[in-house]
Every structure is written in C-alpha cells, then in structure tokens.
PDB file of N, CA and C in Angstrom:
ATOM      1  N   UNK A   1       0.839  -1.189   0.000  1.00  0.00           N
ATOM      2  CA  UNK A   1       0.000   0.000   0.000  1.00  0.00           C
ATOM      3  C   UNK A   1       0.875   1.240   0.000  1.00  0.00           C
ATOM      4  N   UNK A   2       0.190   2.022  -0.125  1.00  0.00           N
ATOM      5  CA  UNK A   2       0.872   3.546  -0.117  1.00  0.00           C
ATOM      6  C   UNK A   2       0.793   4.187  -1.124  1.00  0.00           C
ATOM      7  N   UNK A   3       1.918   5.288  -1.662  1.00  0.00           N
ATOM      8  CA  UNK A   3       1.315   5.840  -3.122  1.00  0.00           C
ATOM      9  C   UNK A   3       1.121   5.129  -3.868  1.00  0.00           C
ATOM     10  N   UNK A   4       1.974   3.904  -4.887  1.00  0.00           N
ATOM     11  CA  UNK A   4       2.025   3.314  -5.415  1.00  0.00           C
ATOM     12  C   UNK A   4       0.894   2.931  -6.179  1.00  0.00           C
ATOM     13  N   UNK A   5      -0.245   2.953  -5.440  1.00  0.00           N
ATOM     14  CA  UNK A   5      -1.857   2.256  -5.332  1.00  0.00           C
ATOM     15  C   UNK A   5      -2.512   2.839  -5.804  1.00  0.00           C
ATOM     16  N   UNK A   6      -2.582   4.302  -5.829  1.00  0.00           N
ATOM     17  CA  UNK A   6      -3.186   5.575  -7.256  1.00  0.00           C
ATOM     18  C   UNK A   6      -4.549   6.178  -6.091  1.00  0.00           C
ATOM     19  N   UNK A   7      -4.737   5.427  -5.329  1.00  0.00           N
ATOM     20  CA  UNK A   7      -6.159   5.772  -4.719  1.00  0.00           C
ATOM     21  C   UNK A   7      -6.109   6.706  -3.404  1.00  0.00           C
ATOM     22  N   UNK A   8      -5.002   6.928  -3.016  1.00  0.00           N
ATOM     23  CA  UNK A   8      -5.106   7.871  -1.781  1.00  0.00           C
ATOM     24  C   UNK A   8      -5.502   9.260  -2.188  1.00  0.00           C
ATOM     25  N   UNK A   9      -6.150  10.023  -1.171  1.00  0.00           N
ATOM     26  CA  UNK A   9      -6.230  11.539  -1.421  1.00  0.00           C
ATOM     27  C   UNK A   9      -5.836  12.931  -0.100  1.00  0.00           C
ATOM     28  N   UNK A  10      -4.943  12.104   0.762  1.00  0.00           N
ATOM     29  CA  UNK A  10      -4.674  13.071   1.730  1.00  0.00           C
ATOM     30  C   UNK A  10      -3.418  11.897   2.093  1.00  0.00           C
ATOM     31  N   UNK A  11      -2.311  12.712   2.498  1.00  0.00           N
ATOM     32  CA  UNK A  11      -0.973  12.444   3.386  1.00  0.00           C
ATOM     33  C   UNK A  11      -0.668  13.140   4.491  1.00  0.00           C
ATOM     34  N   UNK A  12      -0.163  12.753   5.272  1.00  0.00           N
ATOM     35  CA  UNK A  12       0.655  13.070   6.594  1.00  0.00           C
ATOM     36  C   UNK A  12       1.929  12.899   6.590  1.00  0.00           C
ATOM     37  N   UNK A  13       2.691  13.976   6.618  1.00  0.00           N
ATOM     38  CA  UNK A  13       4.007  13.730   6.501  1.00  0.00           C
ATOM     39  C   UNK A  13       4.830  14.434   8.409  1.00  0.00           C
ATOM     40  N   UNK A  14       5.585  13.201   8.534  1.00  0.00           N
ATOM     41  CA  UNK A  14       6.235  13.508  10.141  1.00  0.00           C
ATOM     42  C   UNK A  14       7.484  13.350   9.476  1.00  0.00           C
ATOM     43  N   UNK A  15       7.918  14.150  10.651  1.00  0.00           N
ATOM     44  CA  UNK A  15       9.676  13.946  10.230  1.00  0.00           C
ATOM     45  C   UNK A  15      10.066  13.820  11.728  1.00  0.00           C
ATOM     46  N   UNK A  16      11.192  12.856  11.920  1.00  0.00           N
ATOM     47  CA  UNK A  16      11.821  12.477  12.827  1.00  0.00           C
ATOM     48  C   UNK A  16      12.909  12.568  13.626  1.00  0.00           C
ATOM     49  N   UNK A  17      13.560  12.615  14.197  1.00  0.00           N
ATOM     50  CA  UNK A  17      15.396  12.660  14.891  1.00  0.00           C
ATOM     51  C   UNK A  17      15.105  11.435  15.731  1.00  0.00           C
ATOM     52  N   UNK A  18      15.883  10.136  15.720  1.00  0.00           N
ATOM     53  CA  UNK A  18      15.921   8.720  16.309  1.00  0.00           C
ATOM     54  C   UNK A  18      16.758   8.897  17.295  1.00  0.00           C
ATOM     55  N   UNK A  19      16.649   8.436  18.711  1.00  0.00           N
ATOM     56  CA  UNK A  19      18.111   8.308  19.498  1.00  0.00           C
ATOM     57  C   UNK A  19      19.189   7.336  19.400  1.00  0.00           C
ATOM     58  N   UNK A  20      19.828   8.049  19.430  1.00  0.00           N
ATOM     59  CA  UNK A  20      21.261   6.666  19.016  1.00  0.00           C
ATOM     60  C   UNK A  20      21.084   5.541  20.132  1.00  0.00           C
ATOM     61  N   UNK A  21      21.377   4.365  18.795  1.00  0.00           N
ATOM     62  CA  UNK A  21      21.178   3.567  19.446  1.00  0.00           C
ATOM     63  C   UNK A  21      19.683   2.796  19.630  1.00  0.00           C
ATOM     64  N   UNK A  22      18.342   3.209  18.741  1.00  0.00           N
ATOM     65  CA  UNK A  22      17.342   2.863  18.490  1.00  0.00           C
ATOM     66  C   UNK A  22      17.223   2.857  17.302  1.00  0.00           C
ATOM     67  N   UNK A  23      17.478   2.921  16.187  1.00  0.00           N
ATOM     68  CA  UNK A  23      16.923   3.128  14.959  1.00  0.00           C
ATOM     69  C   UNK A  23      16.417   1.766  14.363  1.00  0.00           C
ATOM     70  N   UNK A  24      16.862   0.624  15.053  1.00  0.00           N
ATOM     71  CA  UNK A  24      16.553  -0.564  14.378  1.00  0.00           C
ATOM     72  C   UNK A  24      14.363  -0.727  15.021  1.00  0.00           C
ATOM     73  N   UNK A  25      14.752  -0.485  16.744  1.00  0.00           N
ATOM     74  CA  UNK A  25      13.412  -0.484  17.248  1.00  0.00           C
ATOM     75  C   UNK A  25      12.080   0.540  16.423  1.00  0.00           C
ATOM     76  N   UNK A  26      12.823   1.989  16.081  1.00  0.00           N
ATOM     77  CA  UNK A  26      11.933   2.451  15.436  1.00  0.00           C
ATOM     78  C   UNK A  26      11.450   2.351  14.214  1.00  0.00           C
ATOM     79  N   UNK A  27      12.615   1.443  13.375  1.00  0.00           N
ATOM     80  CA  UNK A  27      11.708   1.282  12.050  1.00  0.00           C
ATOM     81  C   UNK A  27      11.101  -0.091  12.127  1.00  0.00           C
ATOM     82  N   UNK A  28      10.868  -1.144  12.953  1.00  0.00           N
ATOM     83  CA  UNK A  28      10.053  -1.470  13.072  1.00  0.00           C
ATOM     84  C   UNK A  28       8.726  -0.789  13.577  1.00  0.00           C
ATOM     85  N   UNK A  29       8.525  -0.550  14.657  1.00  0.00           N
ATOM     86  CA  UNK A  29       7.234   0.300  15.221  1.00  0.00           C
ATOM     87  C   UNK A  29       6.840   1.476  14.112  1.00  0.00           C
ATOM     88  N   UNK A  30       7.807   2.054  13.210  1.00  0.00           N
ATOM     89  CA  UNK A  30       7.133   3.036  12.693  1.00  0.00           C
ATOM     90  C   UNK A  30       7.008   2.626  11.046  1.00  0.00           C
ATOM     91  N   UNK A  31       7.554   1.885  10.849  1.00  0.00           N
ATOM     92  CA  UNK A  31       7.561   1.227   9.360  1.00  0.00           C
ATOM     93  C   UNK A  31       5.997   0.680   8.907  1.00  0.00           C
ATOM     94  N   UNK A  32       6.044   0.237   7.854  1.00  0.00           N
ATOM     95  CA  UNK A  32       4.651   0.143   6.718  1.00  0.00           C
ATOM     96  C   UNK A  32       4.325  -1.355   7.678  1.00  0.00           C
ATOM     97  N   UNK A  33       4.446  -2.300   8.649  1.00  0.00           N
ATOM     98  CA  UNK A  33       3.794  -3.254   9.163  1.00  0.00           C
ATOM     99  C   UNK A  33       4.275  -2.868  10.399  1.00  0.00           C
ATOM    100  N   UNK A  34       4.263  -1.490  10.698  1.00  0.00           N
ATOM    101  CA  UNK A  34       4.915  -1.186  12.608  1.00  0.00           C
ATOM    102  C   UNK A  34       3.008  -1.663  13.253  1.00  0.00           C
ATOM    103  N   UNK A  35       3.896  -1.309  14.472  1.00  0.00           N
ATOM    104  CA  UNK A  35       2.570  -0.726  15.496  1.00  0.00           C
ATOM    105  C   UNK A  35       1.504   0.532  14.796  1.00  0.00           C
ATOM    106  N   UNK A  36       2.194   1.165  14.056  1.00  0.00           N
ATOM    107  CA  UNK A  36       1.168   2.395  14.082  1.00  0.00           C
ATOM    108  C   UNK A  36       0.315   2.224  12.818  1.00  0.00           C
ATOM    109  N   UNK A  37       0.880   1.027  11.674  1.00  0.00           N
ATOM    110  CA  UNK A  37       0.309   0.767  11.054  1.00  0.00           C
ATOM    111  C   UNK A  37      -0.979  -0.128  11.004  1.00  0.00           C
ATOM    112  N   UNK A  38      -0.523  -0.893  11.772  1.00  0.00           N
ATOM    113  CA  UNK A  38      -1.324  -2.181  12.578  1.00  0.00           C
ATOM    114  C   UNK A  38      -2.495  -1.379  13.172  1.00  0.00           C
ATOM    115  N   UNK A  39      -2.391  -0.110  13.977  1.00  0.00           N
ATOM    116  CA  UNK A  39      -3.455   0.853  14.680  1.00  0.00           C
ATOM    117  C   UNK A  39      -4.576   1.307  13.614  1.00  0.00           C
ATOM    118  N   UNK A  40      -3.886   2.022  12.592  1.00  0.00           N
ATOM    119  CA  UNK A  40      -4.049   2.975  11.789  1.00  0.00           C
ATOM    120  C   UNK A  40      -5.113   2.033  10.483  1.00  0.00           C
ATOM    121  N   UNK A  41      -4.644   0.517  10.677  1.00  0.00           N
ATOM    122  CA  UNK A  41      -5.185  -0.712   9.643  1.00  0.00           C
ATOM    123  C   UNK A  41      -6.825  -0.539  10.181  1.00  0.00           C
ATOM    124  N   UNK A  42      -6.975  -0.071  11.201  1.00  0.00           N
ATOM    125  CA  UNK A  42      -8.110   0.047  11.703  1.00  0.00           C
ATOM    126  C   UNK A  42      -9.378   0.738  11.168  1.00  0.00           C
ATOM    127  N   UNK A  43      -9.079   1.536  10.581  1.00  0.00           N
ATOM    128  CA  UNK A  43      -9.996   2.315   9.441  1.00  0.00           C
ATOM    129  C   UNK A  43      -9.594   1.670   8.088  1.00  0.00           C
ATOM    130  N   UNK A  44     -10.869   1.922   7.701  1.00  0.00           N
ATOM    131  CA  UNK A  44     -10.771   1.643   6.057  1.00  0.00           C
ATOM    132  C   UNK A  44     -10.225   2.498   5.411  1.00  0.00           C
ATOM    133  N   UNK A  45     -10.353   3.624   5.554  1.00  0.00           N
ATOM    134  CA  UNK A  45      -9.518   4.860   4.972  1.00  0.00           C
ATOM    135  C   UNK A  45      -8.221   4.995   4.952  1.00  0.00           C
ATOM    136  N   UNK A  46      -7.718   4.096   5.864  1.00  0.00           N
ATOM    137  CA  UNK A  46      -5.913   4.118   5.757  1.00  0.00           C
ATOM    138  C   UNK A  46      -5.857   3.170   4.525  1.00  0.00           C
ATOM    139  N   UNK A  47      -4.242   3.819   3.800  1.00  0.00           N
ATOM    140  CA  UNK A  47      -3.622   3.128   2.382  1.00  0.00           C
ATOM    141  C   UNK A  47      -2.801   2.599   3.073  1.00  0.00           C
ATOM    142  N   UNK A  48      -2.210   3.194   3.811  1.00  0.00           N
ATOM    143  CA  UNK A  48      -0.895   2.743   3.726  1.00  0.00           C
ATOM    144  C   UNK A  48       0.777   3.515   4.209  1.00  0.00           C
ATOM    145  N   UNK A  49       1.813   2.819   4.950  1.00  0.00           N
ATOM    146  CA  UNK A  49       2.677   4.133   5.161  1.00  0.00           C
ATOM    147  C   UNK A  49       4.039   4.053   4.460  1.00  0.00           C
ATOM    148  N   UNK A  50       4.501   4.869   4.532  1.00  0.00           N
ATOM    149  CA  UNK A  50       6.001   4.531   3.830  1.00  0.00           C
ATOM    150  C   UNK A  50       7.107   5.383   4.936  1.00  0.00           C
ATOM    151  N   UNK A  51       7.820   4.705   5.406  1.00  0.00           N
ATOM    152  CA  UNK A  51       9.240   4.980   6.295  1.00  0.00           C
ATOM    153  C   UNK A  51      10.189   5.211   5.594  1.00  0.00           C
ATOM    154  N   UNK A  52      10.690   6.793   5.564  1.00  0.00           N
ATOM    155  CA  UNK A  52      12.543   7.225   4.804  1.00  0.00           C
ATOM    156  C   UNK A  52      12.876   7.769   5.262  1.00  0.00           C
ATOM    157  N   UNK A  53      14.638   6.810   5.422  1.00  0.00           N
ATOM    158  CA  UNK A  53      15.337   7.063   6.101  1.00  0.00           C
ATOM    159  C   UNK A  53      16.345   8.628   5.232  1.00  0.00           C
ATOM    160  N   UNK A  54      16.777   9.875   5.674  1.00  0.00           N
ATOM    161  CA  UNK A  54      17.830  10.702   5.072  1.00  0.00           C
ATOM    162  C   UNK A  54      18.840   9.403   4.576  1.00  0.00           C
ATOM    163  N   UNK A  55      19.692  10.385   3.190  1.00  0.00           N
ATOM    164  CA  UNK A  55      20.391   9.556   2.937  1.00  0.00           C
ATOM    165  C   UNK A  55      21.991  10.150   3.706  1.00  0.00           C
ATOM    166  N   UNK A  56      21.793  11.110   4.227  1.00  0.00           N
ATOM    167  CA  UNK A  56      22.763  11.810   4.991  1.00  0.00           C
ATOM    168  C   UNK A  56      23.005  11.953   6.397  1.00  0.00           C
ATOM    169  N   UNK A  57      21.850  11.381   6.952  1.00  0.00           N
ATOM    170  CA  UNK A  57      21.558  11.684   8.343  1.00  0.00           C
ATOM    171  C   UNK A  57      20.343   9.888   8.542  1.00  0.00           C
ATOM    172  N   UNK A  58      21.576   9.230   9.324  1.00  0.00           N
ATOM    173  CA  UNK A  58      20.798   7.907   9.678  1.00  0.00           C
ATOM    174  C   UNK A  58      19.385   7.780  10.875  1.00  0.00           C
ATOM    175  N   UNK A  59      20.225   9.228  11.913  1.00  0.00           N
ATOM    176  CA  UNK A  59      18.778   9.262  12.598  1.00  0.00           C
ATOM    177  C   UNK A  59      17.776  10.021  12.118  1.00  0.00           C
ATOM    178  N   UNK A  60      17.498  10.555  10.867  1.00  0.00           N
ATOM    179  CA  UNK A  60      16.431  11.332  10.578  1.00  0.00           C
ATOM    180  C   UNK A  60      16.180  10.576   9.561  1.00  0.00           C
ATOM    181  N   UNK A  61      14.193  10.476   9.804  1.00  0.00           N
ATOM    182  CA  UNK A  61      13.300   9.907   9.085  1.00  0.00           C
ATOM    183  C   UNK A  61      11.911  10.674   8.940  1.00  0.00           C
ATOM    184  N   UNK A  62      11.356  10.496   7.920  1.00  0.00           N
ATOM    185  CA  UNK A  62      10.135  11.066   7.499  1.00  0.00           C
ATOM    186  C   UNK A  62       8.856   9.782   7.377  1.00  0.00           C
ATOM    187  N   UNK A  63       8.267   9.744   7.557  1.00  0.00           N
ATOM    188  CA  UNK A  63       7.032   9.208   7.277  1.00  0.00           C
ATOM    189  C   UNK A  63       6.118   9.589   6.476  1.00  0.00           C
ATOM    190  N   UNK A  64       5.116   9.392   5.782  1.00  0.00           N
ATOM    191  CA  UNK A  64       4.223   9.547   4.611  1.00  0.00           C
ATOM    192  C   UNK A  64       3.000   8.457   5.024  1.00  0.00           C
ATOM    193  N   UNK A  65       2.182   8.839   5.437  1.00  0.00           N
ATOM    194  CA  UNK A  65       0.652   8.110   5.579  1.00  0.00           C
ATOM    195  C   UNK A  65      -0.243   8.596   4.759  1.00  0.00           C
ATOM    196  N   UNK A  66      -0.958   7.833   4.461  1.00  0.00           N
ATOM    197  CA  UNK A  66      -1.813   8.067   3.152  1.00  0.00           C
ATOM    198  C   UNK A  66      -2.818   7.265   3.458  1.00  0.00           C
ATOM    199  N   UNK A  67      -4.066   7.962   2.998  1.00  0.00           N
ATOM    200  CA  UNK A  67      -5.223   8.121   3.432  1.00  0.00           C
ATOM    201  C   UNK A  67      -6.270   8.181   2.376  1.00  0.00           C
ATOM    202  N   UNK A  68      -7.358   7.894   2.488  1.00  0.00           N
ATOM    203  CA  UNK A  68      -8.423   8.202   1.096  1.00  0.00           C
ATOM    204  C   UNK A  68      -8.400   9.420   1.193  1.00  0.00           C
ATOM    205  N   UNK A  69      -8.873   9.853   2.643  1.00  0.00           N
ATOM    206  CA  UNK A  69      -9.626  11.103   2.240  1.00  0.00           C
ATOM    207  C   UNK A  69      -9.170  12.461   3.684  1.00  0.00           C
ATOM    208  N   UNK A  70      -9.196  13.279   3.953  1.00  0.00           N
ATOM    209  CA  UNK A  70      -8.930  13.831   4.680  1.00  0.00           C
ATOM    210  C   UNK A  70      -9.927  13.541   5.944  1.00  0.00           C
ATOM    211  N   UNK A  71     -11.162  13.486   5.684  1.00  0.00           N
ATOM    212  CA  UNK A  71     -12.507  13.251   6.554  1.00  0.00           C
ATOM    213  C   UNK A  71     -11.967  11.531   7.242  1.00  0.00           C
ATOM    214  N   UNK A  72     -11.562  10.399   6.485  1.00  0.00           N
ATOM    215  CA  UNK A  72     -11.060   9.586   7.087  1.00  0.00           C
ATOM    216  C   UNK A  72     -10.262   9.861   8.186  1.00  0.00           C
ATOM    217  N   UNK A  73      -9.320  10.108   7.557  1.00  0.00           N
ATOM    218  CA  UNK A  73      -8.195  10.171   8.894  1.00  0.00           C
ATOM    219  C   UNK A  73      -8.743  11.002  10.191  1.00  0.00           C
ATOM    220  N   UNK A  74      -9.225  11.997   9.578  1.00  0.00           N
ATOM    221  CA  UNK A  74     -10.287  12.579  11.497  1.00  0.00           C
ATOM    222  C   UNK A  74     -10.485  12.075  11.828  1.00  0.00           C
ATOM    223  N   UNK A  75     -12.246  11.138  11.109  1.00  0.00           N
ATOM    224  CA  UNK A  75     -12.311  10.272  11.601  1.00  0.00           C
ATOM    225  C   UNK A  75     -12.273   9.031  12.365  1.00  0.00           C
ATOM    226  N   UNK A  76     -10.954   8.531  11.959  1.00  0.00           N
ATOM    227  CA  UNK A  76     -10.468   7.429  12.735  1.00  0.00           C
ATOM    228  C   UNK A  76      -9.168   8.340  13.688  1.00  0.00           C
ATOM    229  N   UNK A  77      -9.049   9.575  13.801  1.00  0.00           N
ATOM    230  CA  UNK A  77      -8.452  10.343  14.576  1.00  0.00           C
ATOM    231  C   UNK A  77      -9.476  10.438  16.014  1.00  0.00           C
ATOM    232  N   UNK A  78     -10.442  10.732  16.002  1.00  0.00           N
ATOM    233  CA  UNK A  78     -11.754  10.818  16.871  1.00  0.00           C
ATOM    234  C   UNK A  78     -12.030   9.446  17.494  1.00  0.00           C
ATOM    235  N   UNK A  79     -12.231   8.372  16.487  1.00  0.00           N
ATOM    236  CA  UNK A  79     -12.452   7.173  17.313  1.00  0.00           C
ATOM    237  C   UNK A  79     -11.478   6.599  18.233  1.00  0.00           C
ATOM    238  N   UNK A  80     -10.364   6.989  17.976  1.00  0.00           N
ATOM    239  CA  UNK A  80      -9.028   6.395  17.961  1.00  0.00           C
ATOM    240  C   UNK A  80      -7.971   7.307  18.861  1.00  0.00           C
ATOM    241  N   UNK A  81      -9.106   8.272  19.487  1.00  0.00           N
ATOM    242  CA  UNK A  81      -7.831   9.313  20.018  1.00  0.00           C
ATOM    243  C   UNK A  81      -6.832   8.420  21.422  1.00  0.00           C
ATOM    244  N   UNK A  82      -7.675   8.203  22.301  1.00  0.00           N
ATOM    245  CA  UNK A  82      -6.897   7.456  23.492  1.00  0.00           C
ATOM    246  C   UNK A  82      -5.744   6.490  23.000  1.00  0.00           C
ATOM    247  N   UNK A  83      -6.210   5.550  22.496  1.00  0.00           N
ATOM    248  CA  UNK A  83      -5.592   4.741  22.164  1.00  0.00           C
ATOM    249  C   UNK A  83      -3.894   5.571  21.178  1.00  0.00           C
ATOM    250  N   UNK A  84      -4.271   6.516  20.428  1.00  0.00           N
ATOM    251  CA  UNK A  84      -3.530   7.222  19.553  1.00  0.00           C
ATOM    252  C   UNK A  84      -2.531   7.707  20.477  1.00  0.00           C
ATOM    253  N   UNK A  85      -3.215   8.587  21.490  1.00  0.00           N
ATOM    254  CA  UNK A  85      -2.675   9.177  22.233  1.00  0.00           C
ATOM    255  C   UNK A  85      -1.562   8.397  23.088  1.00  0.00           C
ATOM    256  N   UNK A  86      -1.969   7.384  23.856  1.00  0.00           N
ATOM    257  CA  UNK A  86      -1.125   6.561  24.633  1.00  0.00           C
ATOM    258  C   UNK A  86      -0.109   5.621  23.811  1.00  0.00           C
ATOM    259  N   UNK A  87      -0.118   5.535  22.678  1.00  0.00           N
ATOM    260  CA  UNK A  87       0.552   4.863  21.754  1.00  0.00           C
ATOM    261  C   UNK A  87       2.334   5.978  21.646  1.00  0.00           C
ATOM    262  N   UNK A  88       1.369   7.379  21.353  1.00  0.00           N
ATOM    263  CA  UNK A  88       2.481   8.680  21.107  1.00  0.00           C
ATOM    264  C   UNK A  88       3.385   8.696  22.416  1.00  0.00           C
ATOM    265  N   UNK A  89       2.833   8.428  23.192  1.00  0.00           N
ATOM    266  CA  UNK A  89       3.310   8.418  24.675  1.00  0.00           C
ATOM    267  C   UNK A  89       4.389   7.336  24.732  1.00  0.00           C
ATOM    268  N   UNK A  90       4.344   6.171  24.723  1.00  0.00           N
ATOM    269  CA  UNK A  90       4.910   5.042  24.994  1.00  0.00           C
ATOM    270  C   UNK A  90       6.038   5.076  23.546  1.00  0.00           C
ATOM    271  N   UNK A  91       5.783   5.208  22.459  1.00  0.00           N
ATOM    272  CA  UNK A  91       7.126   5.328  21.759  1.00  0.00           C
ATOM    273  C   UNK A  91       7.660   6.777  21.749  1.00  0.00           C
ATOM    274  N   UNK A  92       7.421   7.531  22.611  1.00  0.00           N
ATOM    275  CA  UNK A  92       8.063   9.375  22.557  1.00  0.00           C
ATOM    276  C   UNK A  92       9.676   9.197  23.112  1.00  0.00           C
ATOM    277  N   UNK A  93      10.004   8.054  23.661  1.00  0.00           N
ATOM    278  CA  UNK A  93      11.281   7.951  23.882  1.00  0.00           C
ATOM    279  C   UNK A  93      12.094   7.173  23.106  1.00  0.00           C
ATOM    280  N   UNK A  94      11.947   6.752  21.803  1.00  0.00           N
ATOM    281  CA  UNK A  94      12.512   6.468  20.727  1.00  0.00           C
ATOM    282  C   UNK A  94      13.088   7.656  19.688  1.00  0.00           C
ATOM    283  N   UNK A  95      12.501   8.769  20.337  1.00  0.00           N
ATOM    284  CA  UNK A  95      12.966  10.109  19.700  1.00  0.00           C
ATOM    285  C   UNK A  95      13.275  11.114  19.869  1.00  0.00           C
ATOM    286  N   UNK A  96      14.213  12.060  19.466  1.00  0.00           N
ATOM    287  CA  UNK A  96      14.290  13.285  19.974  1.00  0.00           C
ATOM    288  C   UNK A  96      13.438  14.606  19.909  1.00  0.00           C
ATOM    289  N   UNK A  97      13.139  14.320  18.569  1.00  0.00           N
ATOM    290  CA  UNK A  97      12.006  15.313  17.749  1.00  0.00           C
ATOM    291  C   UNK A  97      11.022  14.440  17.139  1.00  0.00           C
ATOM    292  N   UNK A  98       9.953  15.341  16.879  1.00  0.00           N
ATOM    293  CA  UNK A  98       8.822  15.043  16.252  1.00  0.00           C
ATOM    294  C   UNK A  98       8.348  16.159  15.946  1.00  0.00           C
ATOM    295  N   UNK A  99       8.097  16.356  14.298  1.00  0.00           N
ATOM    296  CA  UNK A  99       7.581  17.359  13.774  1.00  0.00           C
ATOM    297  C   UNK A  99       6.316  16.935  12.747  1.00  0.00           C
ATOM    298  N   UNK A 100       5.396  17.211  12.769  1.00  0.00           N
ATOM    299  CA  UNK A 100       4.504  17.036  11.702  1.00  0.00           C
ATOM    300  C   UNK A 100       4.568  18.337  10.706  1.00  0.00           C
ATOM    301  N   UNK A 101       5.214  18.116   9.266  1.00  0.00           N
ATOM    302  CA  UNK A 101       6.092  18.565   8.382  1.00  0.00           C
ATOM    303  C   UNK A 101       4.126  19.392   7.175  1.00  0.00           C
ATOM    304  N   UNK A 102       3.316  18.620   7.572  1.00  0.00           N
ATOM    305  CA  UNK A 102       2.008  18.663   7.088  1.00  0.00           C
ATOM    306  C   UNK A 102       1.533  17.844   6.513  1.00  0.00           C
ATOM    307  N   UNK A 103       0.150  17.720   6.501  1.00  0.00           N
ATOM    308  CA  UNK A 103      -0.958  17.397   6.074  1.00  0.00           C
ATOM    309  C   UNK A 103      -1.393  17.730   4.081  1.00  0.00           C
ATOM    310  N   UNK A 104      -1.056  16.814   3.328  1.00  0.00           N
ATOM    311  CA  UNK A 104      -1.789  17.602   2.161  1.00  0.00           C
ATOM    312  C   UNK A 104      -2.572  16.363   1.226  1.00  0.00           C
ATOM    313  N   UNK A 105      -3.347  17.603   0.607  1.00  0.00           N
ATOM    314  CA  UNK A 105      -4.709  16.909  -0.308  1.00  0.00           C
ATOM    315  C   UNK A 105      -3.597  16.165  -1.615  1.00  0.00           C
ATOM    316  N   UNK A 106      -4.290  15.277  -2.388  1.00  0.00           N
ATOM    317  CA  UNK A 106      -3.528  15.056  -3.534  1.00  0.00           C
ATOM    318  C   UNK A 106      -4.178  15.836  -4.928  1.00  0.00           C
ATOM    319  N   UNK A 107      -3.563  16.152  -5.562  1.00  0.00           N
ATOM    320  CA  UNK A 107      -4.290  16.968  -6.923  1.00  0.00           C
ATOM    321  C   UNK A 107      -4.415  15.820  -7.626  1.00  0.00           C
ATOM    322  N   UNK A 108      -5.397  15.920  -8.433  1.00  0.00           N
ATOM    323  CA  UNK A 108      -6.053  15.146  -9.679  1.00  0.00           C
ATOM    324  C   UNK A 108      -6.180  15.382 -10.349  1.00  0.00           C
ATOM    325  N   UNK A 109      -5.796  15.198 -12.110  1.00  0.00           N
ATOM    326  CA  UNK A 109      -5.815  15.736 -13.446  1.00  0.00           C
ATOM    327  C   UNK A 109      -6.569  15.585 -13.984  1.00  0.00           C
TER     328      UNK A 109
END
C-alpha cells in the first residue's frame, strides 16, 4: 500500500530525529507493518505508510501516511484518540524530535 496504489487523497508527513542507538526499534514500530500501522489498519480509509530514512543523516526519518480522504483520517483520529494518544506516549522515547512537516490533499488531473 501507499502511493504506489493511485487511490489515496490526503498524506501526513512527520519527520523524525531517532536516538542513538534505536533506529533498528523504530523502524520497526514506525515502518509500513509497525505498530502504528497495525493501529491505523483500523480504518478503512488508511492506504498505507512509507518509512525514509535521510540519505545523509541515519537518525532522521520522514514518514508519509496516506489516506483516502482527509474526513477519514479525522475520523479514525476521533475514534481512535486514546488509544492514539497513549501509543504517542509510549514510543516518545525512541525520539528526539517530532515534527509534523504537514498534512496535504492530492491533486487530480
């Protein structure tokens, strides 16, 4: 899943700083079959995620989630907040930073 698939219409893009010495733990948990994907599998509206790593910088990573629709991801943002929430909590020490880089629609020709 992910772009590849032609059908998404909204992304989330995070960008990351890993602590040394974790990067193997976080790309599991944050990779396209992590924990957050496994969460996120929970709506129908999730595609799919994609984990990249810099090619210059081993602890910095970006993420890309993809979504049908923007109304999805609320959606299962709302149903899903606790659980979301305590999830952010319990891996927040796998990282130094966390930035959400934005949110965007996909254009269609």
């Amino acid at each position: 899943m992910g772009s590849g698939d032609g059908n998404w219409g909204h992304v989330i893009i995070w960008e990351f700083r890993v602590r040394p010495g974790l990067r193997q733990r976080f790309e599991f948990a944050y990779g396209p079959e992590g924990a957050w994907a496994e969460l996120f599998r929970r709506s129908q509206g999730y595609m799919g995620t994609e984990l990249n790593r810099d090619a210059n910088d081993d602890r910095r990573y970006v993420t890309l989630d993809f979504w049908v629709s923007r109304q999805e991801y609320e959606s299962f943002r709302r149903e899903h907040a606790a659980e979301y929430k305590a999830m952010d909590q319990d891996f927040a020490e796998m990282t130094e930073s966390e930035i959400e880089i934005g949110r965007f629609e996909r254009i269609r020709g």
